[in-house]
PDB file of N, CA and C in Angstrom:
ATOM      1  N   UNK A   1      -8.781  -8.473 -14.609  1.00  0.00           N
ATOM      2  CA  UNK A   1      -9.180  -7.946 -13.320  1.00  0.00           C
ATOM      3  C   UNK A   1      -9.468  -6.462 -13.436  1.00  0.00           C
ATOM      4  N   UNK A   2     -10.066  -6.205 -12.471  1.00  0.00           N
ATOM      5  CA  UNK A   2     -11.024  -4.801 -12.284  1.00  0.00           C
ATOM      6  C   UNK A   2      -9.837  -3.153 -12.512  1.00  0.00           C
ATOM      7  N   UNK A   3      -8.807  -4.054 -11.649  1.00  0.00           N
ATOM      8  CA  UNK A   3      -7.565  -2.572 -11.470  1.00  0.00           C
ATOM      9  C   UNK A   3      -6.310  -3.313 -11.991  1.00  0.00           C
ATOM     10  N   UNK A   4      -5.871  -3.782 -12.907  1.00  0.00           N
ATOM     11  CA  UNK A   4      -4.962  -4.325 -13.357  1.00  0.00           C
ATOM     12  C   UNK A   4      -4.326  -3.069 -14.117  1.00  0.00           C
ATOM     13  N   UNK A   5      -3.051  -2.603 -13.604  1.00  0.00           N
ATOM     14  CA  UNK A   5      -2.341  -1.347 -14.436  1.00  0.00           C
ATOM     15  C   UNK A   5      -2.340  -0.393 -13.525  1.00  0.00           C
ATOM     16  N   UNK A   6      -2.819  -0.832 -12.196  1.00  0.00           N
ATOM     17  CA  UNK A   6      -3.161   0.362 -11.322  1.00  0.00           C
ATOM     18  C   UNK A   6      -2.397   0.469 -10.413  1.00  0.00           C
ATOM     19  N   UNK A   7      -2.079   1.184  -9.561  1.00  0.00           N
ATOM     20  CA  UNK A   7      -1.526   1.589  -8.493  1.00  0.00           C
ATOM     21  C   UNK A   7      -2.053   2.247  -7.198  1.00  0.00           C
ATOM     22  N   UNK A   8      -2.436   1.301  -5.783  1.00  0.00           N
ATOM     23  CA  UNK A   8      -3.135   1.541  -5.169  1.00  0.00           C
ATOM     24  C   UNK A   8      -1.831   2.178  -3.973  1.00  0.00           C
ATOM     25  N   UNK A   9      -2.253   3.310  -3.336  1.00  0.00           N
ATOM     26  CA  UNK A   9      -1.468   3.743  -1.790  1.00  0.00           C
ATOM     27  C   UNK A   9      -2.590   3.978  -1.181  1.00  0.00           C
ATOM     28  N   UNK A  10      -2.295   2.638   0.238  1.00  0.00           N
ATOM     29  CA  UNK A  10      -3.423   3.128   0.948  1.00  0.00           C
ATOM     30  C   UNK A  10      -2.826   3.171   2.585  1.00  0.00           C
ATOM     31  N   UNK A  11      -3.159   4.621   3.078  1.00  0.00           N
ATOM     32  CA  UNK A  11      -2.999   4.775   4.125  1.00  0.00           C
ATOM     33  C   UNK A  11      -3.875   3.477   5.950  1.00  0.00           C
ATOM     34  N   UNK A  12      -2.282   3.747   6.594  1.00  0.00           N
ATOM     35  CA  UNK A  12      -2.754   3.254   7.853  1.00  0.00           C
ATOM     36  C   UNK A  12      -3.451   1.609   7.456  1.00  0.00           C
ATOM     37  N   UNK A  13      -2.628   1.238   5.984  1.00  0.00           N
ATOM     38  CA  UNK A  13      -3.342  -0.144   5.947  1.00  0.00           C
ATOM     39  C   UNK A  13      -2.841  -0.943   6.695  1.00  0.00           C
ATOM     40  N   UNK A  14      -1.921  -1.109   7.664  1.00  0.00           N
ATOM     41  CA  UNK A  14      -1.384  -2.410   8.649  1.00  0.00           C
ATOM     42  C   UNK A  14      -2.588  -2.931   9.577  1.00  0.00           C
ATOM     43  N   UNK A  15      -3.760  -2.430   9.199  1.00  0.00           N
ATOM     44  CA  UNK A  15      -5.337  -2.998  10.415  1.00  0.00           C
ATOM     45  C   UNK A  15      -6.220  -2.144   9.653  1.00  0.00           C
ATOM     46  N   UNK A  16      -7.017  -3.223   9.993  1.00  0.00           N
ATOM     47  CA  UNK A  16      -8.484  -2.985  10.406  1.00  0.00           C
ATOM     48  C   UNK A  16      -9.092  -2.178   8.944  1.00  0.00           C
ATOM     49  N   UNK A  17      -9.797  -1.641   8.531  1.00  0.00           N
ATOM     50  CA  UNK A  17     -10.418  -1.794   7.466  1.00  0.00           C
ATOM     51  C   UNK A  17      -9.763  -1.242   6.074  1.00  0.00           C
ATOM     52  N   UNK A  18      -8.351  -0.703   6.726  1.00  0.00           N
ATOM     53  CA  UNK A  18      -7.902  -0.174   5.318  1.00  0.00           C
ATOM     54  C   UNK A  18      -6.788  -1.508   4.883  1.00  0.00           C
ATOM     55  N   UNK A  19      -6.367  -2.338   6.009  1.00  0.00           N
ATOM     56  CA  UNK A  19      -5.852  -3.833   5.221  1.00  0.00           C
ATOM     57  C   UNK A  19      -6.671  -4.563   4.659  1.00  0.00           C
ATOM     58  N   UNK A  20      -8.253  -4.466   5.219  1.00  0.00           N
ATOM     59  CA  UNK A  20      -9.231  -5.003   3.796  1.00  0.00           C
ATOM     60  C   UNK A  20      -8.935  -4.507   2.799  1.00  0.00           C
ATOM     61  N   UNK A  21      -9.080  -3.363   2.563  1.00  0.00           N
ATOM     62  CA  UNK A  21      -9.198  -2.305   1.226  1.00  0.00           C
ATOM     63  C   UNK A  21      -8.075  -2.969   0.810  1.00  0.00           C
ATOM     64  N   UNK A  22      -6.390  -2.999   1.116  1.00  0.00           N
ATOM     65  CA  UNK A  22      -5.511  -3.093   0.441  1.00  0.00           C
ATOM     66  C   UNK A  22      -5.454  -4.669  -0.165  1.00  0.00           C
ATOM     67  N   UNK A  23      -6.179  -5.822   0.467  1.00  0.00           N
ATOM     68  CA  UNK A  23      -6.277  -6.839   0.000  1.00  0.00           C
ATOM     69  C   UNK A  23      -7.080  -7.195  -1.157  1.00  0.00           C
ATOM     70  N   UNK A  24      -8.401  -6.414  -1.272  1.00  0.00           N
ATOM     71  CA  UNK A  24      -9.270  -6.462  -1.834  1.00  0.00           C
ATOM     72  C   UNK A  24      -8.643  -5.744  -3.526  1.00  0.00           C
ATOM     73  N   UNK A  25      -7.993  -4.657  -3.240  1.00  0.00           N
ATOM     74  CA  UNK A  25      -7.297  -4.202  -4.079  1.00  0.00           C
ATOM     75  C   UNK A  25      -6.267  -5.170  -4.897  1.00  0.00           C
ATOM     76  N   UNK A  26      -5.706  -5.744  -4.308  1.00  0.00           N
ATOM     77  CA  UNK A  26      -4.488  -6.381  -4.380  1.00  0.00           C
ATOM     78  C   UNK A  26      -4.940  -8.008  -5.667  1.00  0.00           C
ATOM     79  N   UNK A  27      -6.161  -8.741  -4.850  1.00  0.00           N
ATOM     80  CA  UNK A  27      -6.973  -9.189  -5.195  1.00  0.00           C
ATOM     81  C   UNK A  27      -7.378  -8.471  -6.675  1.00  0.00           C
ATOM     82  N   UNK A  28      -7.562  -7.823  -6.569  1.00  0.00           N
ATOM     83  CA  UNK A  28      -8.445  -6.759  -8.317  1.00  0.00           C
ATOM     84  C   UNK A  28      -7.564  -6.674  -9.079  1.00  0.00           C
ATOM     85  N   UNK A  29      -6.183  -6.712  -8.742  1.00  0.00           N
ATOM     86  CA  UNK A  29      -4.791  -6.721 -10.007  1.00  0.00           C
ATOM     87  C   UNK A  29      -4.060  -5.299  -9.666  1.00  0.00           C
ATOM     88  N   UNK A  30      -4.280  -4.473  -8.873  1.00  0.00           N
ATOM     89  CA  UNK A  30      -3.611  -3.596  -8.604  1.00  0.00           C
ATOM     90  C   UNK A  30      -2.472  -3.918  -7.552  1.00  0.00           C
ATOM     91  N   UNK A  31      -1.622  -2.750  -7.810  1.00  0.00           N
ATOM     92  CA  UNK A  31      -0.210  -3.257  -7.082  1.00  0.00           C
ATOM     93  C   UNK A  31      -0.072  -2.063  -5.694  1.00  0.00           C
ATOM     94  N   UNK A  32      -0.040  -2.528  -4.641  1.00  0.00           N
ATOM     95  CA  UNK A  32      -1.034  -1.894  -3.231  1.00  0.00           C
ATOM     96  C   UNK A  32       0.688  -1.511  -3.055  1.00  0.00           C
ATOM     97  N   UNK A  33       0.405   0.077  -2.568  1.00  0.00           N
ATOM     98  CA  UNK A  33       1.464   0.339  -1.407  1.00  0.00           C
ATOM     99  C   UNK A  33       0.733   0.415  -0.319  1.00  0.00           C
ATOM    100  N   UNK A  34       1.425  -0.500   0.830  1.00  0.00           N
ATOM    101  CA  UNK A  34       0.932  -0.573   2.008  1.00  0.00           C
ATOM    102  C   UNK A  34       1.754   0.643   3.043  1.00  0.00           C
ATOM    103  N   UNK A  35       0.520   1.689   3.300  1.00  0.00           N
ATOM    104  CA  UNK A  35       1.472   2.595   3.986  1.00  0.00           C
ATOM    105  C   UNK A  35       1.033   2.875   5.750  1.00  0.00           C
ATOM    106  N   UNK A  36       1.793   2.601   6.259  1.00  0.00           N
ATOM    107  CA  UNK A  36       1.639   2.559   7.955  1.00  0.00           C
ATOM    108  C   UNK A  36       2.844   3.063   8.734  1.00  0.00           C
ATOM    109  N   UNK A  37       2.890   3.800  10.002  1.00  0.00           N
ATOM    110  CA  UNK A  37       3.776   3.891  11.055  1.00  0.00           C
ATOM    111  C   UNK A  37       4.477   2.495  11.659  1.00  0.00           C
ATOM    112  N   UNK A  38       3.563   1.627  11.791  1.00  0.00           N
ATOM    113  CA  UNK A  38       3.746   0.262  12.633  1.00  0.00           C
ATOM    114  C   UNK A  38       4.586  -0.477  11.199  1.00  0.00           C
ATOM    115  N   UNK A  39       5.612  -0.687  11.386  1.00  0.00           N
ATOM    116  CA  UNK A  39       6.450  -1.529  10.359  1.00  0.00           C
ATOM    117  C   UNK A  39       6.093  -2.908  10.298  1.00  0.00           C
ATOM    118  N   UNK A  40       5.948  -3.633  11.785  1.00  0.00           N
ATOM    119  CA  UNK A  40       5.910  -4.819  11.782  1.00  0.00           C
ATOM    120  C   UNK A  40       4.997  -5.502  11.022  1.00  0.00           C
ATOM    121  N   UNK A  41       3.491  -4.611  11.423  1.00  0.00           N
ATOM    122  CA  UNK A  41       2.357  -5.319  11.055  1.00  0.00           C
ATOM    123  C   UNK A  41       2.014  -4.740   9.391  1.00  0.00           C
ATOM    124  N   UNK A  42       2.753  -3.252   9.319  1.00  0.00           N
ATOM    125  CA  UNK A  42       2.690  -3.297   7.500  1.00  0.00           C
ATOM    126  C   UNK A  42       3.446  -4.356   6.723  1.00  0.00           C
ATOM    127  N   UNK A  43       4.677  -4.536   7.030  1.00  0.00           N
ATOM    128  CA  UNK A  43       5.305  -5.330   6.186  1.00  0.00           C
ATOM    129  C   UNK A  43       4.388  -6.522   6.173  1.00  0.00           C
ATOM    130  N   UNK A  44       3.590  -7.143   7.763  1.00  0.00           N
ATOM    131  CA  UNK A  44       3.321  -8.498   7.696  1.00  0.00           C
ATOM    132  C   UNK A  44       1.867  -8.529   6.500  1.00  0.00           C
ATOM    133  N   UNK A  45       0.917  -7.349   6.173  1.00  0.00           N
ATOM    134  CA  UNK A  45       0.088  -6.791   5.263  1.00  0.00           C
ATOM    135  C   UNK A  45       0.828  -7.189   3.773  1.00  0.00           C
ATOM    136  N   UNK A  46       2.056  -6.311   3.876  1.00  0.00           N
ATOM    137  CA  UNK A  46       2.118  -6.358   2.524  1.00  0.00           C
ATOM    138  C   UNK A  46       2.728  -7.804   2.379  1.00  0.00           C
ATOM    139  N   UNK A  47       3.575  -9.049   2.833  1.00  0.00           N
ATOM    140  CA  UNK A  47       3.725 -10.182   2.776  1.00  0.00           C
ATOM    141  C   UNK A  47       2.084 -11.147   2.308  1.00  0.00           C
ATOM    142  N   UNK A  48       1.459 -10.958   3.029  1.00  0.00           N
ATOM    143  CA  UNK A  48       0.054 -11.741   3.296  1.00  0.00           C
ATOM    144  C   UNK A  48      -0.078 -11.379   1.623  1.00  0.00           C
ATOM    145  N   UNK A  49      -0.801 -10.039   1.163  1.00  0.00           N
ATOM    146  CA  UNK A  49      -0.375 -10.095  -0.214  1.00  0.00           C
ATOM    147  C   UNK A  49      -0.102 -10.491  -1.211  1.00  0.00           C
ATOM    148  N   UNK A  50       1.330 -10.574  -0.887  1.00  0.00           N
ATOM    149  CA  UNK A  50       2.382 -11.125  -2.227  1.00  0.00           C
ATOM    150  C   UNK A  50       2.653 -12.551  -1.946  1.00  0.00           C
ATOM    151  N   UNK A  51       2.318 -13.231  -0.906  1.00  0.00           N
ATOM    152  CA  UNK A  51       1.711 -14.689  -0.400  1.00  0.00           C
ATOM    153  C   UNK A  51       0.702 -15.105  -1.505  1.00  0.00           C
ATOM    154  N   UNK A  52      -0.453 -13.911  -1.622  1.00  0.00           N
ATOM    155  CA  UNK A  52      -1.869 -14.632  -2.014  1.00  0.00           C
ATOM    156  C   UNK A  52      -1.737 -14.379  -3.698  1.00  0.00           C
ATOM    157  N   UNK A  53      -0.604 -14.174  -4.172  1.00  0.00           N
ATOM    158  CA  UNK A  53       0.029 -13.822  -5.761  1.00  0.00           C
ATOM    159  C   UNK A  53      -0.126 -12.332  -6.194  1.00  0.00           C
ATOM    160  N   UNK A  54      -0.221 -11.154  -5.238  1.00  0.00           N
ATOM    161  CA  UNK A  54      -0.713  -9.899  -5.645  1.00  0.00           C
ATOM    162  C   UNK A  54       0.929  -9.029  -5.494  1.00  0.00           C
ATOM    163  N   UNK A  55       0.668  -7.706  -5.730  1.00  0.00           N
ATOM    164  CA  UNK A  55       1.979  -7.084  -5.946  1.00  0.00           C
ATOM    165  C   UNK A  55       1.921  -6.057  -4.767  1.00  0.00           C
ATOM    166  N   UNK A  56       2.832  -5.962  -3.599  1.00  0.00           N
ATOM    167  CA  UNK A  56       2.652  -4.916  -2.639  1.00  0.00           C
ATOM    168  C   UNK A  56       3.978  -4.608  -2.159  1.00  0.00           C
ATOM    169  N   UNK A  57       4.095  -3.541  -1.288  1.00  0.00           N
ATOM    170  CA  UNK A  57       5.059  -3.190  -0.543  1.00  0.00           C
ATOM    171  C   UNK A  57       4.634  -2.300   0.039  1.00  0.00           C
ATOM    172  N   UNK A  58       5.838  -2.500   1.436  1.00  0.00           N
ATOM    173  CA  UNK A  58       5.317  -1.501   2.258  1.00  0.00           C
ATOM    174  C   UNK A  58       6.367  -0.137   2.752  1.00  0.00           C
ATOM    175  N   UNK A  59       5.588   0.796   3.016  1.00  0.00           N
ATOM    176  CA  UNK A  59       5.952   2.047   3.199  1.00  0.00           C
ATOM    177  C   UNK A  59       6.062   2.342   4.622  1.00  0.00           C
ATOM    178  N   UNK A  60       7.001   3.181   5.226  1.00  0.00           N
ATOM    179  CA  UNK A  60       6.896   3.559   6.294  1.00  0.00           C
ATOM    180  C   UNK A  60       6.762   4.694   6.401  1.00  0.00           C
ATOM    181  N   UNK A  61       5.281   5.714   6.953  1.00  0.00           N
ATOM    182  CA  UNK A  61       5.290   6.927   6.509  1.00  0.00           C
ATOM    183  C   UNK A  61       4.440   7.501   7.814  1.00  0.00           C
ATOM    184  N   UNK A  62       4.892   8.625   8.219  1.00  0.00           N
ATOM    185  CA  UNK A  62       3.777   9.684   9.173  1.00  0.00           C
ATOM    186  C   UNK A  62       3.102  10.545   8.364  1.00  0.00           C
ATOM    187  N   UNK A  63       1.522  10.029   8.217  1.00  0.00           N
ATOM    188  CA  UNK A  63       1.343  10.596   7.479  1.00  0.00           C
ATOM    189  C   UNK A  63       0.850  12.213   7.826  1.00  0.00           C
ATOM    190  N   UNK A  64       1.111  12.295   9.207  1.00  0.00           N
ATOM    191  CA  UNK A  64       0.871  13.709   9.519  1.00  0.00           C
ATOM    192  C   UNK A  64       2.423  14.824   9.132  1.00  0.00           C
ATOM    193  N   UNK A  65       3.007  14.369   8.247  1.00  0.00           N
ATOM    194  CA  UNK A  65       4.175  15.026   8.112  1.00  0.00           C
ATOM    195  C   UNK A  65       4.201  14.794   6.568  1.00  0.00           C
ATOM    196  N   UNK A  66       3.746  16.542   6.297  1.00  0.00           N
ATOM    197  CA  UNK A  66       3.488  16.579   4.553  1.00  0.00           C
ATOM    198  C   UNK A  66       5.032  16.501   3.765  1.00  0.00           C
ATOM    199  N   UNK A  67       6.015  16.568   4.608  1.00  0.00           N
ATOM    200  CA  UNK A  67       7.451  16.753   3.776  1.00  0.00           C
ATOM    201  C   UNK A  67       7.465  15.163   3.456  1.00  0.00           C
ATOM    202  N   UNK A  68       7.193  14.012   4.313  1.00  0.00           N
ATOM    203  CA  UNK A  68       7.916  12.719   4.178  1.00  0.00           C
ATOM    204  C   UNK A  68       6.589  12.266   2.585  1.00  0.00           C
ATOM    205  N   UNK A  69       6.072  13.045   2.434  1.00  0.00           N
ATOM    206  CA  UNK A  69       4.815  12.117   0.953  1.00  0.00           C
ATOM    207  C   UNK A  69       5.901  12.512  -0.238  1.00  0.00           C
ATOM    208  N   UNK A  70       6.022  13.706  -0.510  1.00  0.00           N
ATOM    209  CA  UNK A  70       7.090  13.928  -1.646  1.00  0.00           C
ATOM    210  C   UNK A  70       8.210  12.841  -1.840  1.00  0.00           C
ATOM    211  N   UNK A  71       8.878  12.747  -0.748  1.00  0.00           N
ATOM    212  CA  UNK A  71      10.082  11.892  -0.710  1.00  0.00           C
ATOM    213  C   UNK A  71       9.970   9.995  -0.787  1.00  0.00           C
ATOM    214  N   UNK A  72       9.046  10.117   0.151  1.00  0.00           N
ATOM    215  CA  UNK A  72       8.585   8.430   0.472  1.00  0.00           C
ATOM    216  C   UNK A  72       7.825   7.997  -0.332  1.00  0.00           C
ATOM    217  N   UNK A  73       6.837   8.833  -1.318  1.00  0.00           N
ATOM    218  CA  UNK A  73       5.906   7.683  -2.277  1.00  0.00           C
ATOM    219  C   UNK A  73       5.852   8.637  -3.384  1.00  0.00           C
ATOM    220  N   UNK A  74       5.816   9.580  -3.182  1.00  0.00           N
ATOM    221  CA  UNK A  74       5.243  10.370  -4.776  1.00  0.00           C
ATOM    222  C   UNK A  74       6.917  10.046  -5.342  1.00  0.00           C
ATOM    223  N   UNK A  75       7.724  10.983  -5.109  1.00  0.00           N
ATOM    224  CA  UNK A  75       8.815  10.395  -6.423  1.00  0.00           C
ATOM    225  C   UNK A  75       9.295   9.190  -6.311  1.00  0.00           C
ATOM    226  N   UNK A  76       9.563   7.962  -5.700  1.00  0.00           N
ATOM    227  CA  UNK A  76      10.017   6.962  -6.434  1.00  0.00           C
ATOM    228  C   UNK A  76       9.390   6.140  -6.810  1.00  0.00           C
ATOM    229  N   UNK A  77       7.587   6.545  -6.871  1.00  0.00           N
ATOM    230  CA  UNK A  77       6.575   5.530  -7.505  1.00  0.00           C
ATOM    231  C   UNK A  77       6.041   6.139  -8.269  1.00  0.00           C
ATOM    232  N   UNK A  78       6.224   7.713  -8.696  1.00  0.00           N
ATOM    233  CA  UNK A  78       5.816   8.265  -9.758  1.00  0.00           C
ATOM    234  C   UNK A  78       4.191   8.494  -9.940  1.00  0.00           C
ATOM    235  N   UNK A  79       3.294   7.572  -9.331  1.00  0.00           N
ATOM    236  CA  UNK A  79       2.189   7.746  -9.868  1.00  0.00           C
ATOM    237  C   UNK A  79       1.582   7.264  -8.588  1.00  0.00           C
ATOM    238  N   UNK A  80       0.448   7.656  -8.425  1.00  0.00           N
ATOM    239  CA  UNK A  80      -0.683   6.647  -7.605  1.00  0.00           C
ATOM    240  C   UNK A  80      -2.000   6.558  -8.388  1.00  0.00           C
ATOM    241  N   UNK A  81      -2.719   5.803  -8.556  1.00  0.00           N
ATOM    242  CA  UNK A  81      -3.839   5.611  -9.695  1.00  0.00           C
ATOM    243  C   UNK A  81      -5.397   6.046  -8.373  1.00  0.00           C
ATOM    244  N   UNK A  82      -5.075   5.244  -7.426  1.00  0.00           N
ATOM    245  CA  UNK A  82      -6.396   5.205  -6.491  1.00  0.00           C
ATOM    246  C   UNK A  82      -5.084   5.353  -4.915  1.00  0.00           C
TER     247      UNK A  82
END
């Protein structure tokens, strides 16, 4: 697959065109952090996912608040590829 080894974070994916992106991703062999405010409908994103055999999880993040990126995705995932 296209992104196999990769590591996708994609913002506000719980709707509408960035849960395409994260499926489509997910789909390609990359392993999607699903990152959204709305918990319910990220987690239900990143489930749908790891349902369809892909690797995801989800994040709960504002992303208008530059302190919570350090803490919430850059150090305990170390990397983001895309």
């Amino acid at each position: 697959m296209r992104l196999d080894n990769q590591t996708a974070l994609i913002t506000r994916a719980a709707s509408g065109m960035a849960a395409a992106q994260a499926r489509l991703f997910a789909s390609e062999g990359a392993a999607v952090c699903v990152v959204d405010i709305n918990e319910t409908v990220g987690r239900q994103v990143a489930s749908e996912i790891i349902e369809a055999s892909g690797k995801a999880i989800y994040v709960s993040l504002d992303v208008t608040e530059s302190s919570h990126w350090a803490e919430t995705v850059v150090k305990p995932r170390k990397r983001s590829d895309l």
